[in-house]
N, C-alpha and C. Protein backbone atom coordinates (compact mmCIF):
# COMPACT_ATOMS: atom_id res chain seq x y z
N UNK A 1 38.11 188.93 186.41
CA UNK A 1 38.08 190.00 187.40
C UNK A 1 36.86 190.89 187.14
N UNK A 2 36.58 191.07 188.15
CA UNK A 2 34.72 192.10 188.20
C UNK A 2 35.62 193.50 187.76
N UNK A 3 34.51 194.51 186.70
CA UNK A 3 34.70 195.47 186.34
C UNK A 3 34.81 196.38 187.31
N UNK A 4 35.49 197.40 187.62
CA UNK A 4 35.38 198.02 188.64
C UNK A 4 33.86 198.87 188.71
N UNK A 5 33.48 199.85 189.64
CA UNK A 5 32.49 200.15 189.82
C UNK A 5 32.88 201.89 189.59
N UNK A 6 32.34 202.38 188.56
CA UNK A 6 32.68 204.09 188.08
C UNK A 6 32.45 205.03 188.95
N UNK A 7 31.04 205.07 190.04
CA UNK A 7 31.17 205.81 191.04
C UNK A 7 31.88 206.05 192.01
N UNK A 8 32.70 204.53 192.00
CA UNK A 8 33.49 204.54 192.84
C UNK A 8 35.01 204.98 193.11
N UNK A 9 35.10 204.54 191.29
CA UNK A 9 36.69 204.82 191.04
C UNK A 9 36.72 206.39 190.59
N UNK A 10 35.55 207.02 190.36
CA UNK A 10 36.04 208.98 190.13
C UNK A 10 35.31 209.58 191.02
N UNK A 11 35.35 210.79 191.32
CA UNK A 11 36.51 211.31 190.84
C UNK A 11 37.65 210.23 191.69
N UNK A 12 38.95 211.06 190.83
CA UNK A 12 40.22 210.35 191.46
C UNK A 12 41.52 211.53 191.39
N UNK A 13 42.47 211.39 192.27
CA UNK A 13 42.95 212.33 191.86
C UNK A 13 44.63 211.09 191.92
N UNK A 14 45.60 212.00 190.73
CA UNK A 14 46.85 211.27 190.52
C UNK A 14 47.94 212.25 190.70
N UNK A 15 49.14 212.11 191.46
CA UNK A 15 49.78 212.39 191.85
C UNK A 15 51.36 212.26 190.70
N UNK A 16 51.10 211.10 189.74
CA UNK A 16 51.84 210.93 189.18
C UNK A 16 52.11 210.09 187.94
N UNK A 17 52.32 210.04 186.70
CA UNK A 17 52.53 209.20 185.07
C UNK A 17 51.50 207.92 185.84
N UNK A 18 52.54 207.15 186.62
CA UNK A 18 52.39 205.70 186.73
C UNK A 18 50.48 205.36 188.02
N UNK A 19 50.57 206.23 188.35
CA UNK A 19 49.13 206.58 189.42
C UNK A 19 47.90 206.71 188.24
N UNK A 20 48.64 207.87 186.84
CA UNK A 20 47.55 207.86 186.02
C UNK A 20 47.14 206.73 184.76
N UNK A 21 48.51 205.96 185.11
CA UNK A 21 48.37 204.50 184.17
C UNK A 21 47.42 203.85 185.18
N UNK A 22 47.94 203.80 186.28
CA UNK A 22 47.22 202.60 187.00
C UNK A 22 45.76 203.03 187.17
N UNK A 23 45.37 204.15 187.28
CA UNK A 23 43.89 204.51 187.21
C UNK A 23 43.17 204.26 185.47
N UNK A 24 44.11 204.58 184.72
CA UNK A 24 43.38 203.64 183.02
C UNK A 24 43.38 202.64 183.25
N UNK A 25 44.22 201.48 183.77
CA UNK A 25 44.47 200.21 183.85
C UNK A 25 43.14 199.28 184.46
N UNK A 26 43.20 200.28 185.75
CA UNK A 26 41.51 199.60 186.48
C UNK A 26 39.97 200.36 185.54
N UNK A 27 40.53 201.30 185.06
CA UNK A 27 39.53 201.63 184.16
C UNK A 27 39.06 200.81 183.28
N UNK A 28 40.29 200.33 182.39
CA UNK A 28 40.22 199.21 181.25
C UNK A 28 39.31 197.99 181.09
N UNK A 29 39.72 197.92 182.65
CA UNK A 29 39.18 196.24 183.01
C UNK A 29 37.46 196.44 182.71
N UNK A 30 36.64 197.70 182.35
CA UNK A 30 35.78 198.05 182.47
C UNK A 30 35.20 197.99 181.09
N UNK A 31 35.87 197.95 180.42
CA UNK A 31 35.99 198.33 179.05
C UNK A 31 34.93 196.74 177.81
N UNK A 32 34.25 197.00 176.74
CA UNK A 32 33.97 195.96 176.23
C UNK A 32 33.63 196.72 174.35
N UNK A 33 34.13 195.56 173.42
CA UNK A 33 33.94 195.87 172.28
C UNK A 33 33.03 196.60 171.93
N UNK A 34 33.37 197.65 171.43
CA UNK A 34 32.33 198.52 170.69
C UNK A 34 32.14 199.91 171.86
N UNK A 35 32.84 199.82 173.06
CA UNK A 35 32.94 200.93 173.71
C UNK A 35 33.46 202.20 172.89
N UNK A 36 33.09 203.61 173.16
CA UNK A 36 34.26 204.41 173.03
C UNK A 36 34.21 205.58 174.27
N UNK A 37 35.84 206.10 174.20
CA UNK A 37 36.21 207.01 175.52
C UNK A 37 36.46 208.08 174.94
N UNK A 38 35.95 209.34 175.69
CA UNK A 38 36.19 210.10 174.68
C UNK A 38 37.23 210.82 176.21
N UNK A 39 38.36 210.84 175.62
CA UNK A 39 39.51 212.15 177.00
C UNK A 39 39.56 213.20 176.55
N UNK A 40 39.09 214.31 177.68
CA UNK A 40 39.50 215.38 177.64
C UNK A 40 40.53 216.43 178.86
N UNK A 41 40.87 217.06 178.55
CA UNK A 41 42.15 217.77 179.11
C UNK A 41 43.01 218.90 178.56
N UNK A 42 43.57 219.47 179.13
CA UNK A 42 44.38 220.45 178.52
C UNK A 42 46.44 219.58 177.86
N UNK A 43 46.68 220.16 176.76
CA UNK A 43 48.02 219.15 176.36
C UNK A 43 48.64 218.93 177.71
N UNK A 44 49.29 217.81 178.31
CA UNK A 44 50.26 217.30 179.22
C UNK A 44 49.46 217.46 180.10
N UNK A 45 47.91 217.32 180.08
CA UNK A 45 47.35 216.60 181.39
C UNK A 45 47.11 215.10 181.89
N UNK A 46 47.61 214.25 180.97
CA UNK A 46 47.83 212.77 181.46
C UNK A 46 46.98 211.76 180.34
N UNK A 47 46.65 212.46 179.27
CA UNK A 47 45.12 211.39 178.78
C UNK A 47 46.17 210.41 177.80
N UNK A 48 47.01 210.27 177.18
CA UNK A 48 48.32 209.35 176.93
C UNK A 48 48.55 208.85 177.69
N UNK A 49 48.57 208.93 179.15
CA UNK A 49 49.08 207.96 179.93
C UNK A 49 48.06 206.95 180.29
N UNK A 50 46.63 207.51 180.65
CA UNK A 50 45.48 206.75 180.62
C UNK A 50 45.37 205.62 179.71
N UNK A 51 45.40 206.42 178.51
CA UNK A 51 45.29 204.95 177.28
C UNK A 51 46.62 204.12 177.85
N UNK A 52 47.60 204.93 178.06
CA UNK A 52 48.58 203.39 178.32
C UNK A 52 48.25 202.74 179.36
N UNK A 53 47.30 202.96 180.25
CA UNK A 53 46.79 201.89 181.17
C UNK A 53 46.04 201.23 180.79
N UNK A 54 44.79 201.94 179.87
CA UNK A 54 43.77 201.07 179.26
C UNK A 54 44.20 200.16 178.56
N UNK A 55 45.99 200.29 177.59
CA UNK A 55 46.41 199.14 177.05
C UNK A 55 46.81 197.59 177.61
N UNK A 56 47.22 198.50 179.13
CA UNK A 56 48.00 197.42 179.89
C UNK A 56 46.90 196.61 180.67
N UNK A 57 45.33 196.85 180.25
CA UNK A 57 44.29 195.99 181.18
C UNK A 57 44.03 194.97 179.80
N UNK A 58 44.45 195.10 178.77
CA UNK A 58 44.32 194.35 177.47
C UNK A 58 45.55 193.48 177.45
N UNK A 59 46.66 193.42 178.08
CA UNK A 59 48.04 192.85 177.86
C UNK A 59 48.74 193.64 176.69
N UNK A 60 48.71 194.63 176.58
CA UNK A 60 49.29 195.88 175.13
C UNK A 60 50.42 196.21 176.27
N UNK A 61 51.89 195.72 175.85
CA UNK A 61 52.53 197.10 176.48
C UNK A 61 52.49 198.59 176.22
N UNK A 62 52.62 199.02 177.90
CA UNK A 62 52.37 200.52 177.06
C UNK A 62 53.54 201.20 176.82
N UNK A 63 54.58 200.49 176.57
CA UNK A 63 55.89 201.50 176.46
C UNK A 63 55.62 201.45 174.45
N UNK A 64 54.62 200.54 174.25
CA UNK A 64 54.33 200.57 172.80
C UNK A 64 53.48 201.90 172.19
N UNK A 65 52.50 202.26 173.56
CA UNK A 65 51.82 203.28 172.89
C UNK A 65 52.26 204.60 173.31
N UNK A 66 51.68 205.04 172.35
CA UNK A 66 52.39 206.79 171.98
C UNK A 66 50.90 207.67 171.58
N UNK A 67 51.26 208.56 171.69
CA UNK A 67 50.18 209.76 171.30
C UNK A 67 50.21 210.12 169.44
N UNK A 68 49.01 209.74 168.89
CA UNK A 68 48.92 209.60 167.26
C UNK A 68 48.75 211.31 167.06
N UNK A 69 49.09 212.30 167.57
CA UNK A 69 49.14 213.71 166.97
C UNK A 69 49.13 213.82 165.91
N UNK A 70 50.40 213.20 165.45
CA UNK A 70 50.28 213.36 163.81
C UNK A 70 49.91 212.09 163.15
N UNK A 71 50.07 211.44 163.60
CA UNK A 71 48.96 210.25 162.54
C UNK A 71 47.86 209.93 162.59
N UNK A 72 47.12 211.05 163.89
CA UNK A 72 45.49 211.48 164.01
C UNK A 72 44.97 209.38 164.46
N UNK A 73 45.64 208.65 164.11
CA UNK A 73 45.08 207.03 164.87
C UNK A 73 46.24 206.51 165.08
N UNK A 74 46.29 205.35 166.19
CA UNK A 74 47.21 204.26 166.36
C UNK A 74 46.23 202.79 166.61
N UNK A 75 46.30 202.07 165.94
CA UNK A 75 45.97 200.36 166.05
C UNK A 75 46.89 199.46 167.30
N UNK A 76 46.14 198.89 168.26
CA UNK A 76 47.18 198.77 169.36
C UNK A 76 46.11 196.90 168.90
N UNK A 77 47.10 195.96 168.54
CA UNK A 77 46.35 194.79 168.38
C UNK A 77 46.42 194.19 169.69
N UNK A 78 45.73 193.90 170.15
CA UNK A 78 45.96 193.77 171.97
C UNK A 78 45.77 191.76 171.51
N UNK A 79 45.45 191.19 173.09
CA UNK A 79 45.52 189.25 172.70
C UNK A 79 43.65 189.17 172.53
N UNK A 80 43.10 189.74 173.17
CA UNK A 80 41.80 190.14 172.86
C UNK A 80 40.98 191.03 172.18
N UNK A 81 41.19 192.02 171.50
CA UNK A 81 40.86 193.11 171.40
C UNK A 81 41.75 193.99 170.52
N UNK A 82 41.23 194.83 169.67
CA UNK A 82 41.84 196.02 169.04
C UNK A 82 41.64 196.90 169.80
N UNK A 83 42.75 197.87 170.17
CA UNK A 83 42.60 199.35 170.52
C UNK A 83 42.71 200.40 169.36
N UNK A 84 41.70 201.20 169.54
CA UNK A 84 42.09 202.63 168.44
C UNK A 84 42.13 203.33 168.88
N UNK A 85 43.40 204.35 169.08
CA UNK A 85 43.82 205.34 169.69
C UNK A 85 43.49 206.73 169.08
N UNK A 86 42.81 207.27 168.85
CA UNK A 86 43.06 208.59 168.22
C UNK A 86 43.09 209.87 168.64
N UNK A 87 44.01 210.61 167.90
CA UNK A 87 43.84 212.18 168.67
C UNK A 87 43.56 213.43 167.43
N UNK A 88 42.81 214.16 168.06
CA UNK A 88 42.38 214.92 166.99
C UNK A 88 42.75 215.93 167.26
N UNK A 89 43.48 216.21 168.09
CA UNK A 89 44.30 217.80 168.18
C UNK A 89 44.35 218.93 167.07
N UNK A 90 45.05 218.31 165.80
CA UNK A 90 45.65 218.81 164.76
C UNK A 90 44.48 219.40 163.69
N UNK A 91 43.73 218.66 163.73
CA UNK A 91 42.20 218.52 163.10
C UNK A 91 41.41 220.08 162.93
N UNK A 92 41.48 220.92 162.04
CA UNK A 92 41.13 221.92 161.98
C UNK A 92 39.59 222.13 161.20
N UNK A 93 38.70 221.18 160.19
CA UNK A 93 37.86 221.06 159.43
C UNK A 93 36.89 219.78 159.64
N UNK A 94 36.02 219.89 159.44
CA UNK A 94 35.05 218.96 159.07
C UNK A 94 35.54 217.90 158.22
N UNK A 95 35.54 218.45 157.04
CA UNK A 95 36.31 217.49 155.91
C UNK A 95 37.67 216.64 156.50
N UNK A 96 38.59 217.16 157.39
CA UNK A 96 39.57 216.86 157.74
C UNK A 96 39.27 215.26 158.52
N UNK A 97 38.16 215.84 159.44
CA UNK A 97 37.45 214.51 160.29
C UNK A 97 37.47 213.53 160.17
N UNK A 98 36.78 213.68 159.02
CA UNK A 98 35.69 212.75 158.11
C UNK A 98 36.96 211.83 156.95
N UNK A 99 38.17 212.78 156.94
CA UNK A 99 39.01 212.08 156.22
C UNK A 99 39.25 211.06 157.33
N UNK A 100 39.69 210.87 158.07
CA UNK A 100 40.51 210.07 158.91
C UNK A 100 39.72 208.75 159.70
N UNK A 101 38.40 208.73 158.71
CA UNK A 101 37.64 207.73 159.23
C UNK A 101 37.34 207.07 160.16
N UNK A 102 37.23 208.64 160.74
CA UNK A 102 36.78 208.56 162.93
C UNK A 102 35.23 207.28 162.62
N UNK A 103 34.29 207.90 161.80
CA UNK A 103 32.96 207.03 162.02
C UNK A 103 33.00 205.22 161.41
N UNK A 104 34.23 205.35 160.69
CA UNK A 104 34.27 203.65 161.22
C UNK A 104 35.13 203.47 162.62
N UNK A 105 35.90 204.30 162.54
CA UNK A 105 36.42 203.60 163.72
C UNK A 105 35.42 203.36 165.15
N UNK A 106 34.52 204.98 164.84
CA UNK A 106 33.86 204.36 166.63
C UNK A 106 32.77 203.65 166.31
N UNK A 107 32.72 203.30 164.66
CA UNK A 107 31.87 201.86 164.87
C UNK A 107 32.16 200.68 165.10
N UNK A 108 33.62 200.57 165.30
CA UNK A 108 34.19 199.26 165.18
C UNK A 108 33.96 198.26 166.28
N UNK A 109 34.59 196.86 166.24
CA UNK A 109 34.37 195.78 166.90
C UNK A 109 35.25 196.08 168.18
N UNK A 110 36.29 197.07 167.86
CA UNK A 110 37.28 197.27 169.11
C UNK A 110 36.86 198.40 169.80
N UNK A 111 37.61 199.29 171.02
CA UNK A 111 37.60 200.32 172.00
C UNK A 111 38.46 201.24 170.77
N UNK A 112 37.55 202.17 170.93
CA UNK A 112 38.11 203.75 170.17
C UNK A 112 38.37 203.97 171.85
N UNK A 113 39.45 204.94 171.59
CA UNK A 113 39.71 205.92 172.51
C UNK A 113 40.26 207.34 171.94
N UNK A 114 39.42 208.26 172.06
CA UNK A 114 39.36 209.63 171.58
C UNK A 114 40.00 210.55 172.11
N UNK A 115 41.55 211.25 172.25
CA UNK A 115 42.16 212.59 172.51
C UNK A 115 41.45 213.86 171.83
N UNK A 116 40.91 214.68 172.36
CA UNK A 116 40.54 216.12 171.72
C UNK A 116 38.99 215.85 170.92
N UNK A 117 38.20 215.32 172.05
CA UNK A 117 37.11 214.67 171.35
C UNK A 117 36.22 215.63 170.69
N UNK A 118 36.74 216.99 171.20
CA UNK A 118 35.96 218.48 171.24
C UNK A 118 35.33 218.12 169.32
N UNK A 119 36.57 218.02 168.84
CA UNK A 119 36.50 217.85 167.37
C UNK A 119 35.62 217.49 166.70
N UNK A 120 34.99 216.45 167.62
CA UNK A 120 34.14 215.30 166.87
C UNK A 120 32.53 214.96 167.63
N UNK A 121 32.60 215.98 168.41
CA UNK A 121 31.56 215.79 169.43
C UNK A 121 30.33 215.34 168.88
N UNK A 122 29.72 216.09 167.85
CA UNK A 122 28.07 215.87 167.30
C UNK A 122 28.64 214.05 166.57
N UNK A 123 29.67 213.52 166.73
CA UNK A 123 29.55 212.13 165.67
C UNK A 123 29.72 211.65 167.10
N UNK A 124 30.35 211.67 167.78
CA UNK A 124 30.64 210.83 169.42
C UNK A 124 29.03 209.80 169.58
N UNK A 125 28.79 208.29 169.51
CA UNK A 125 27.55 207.64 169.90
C UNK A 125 27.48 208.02 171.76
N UNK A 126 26.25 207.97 171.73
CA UNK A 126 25.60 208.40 172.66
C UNK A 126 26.20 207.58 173.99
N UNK A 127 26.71 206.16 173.78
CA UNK A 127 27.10 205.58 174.94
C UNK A 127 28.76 206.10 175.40
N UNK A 128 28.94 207.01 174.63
CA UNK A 128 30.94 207.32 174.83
C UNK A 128 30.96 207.29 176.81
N UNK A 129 32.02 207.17 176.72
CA UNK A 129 32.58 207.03 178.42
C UNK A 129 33.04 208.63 178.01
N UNK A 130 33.20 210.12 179.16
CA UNK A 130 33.87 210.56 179.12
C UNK A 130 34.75 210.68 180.11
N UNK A 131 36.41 210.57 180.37
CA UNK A 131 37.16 211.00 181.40
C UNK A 131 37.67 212.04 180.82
N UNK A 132 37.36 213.20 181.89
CA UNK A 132 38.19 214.50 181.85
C UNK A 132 39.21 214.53 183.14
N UNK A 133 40.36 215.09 182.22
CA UNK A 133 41.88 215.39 183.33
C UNK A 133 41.97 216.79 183.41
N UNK A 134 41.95 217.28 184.32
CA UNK A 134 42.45 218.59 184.87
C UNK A 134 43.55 218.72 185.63
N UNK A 135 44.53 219.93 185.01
CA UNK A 135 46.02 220.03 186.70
C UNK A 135 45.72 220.19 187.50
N UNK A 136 46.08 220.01 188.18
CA UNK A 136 46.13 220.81 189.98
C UNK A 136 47.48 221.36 190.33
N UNK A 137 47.06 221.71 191.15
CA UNK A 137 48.43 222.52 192.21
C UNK A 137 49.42 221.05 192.03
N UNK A 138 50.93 221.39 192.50
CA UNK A 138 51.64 220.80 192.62
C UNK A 138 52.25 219.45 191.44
N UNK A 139 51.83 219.33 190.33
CA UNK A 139 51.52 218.69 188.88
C UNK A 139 50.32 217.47 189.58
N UNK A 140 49.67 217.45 190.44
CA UNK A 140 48.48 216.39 190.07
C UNK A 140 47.65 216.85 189.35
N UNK A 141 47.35 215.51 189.32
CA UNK A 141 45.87 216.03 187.91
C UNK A 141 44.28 214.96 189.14
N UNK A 142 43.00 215.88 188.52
CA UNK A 142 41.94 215.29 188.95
C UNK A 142 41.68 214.64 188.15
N UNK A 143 40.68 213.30 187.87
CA UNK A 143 40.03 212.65 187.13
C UNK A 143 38.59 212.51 187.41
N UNK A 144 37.84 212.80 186.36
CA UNK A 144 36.74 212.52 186.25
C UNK A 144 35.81 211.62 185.47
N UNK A 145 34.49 211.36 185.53
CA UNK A 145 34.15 210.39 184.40
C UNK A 145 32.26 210.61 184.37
N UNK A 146 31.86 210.33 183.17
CA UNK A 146 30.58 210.87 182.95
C UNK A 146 30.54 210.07 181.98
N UNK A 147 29.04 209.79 181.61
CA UNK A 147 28.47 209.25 180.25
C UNK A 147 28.43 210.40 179.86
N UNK A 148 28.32 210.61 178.20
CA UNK A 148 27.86 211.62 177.21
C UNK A 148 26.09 211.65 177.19
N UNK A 149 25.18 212.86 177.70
CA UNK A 149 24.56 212.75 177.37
C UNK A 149 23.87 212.87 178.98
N UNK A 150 24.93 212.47 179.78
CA UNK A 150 23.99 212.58 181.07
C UNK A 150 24.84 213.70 182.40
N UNK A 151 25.72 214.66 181.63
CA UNK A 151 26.82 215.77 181.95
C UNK A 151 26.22 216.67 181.70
């Protein structure tokens, strides 16, 4: 299946959980080793649900993935592909970062995908995807998407 086309698919706006899976999902299909995404949003603006679409364009169920808050990563072994999930919410230090061995991960052979990328911004490689989620009126959320570097 052809990757979708980014100008085309954002902005986007979602109405609902399964609207914001299915918008990671066609996102996913976009996706290739050594990518990373960096999501941003305010807590319970949808970027967990995203990765569970991005899992489900890999064959990962996503009733498997969860938000790593406190385990700062999740390993999603997909039939192609590793996913690395991480969220850096909790992350208060430099040192803290650097413990949790964000810079192998977004060197790795698989898709990092970054919650609270704020954290880690000056290490983020220059090619990161960013989607930002914002609320809206009525609980939708907007979606957006940018390279790092050209925002």
């Amino acid at each position: 299946m052809a990757a979708p086309d980014m100008e085309k698919m954002f902005p986007s706006e979602s109405a609902s959980e399964q609207q914001t899976r299915a918008l990671g999902h066609q996102f996913g299909l976009s996706l290739h080793p050594g990518d990373v995404v960096a999501l941003t949003g305010d807590l319970g603006a949808g970027k967990t649900q995203f990765v569970k679409g991005i899992a489900e364009a890999f064959d990962f169920p996503p009733e498997d993935v969860s938000s790593p808050t406190f385990t700062i990563a999740n390993e999603y072994e997909c039939s192609s592909i590793v996913l690395y999930h991480m969220d850096l919410y909790r992350l208060t230090s430099e040192a803290e970062l650097l413990h949790t061995g964000i810079e192998e991960y977004l060197n790795a052979d698989g898709i990092c995908l970054v919650e609270w990328p704020q954290r880690a911004e000056h290490l983020l490689p220059e090619h990161t995807h960013v989607v930002g989620i914002t609320h809206l009126p009525e609980g939708k959320r907007k979606l957006e998407y940018a390279r790092l570097g050209s925002t």
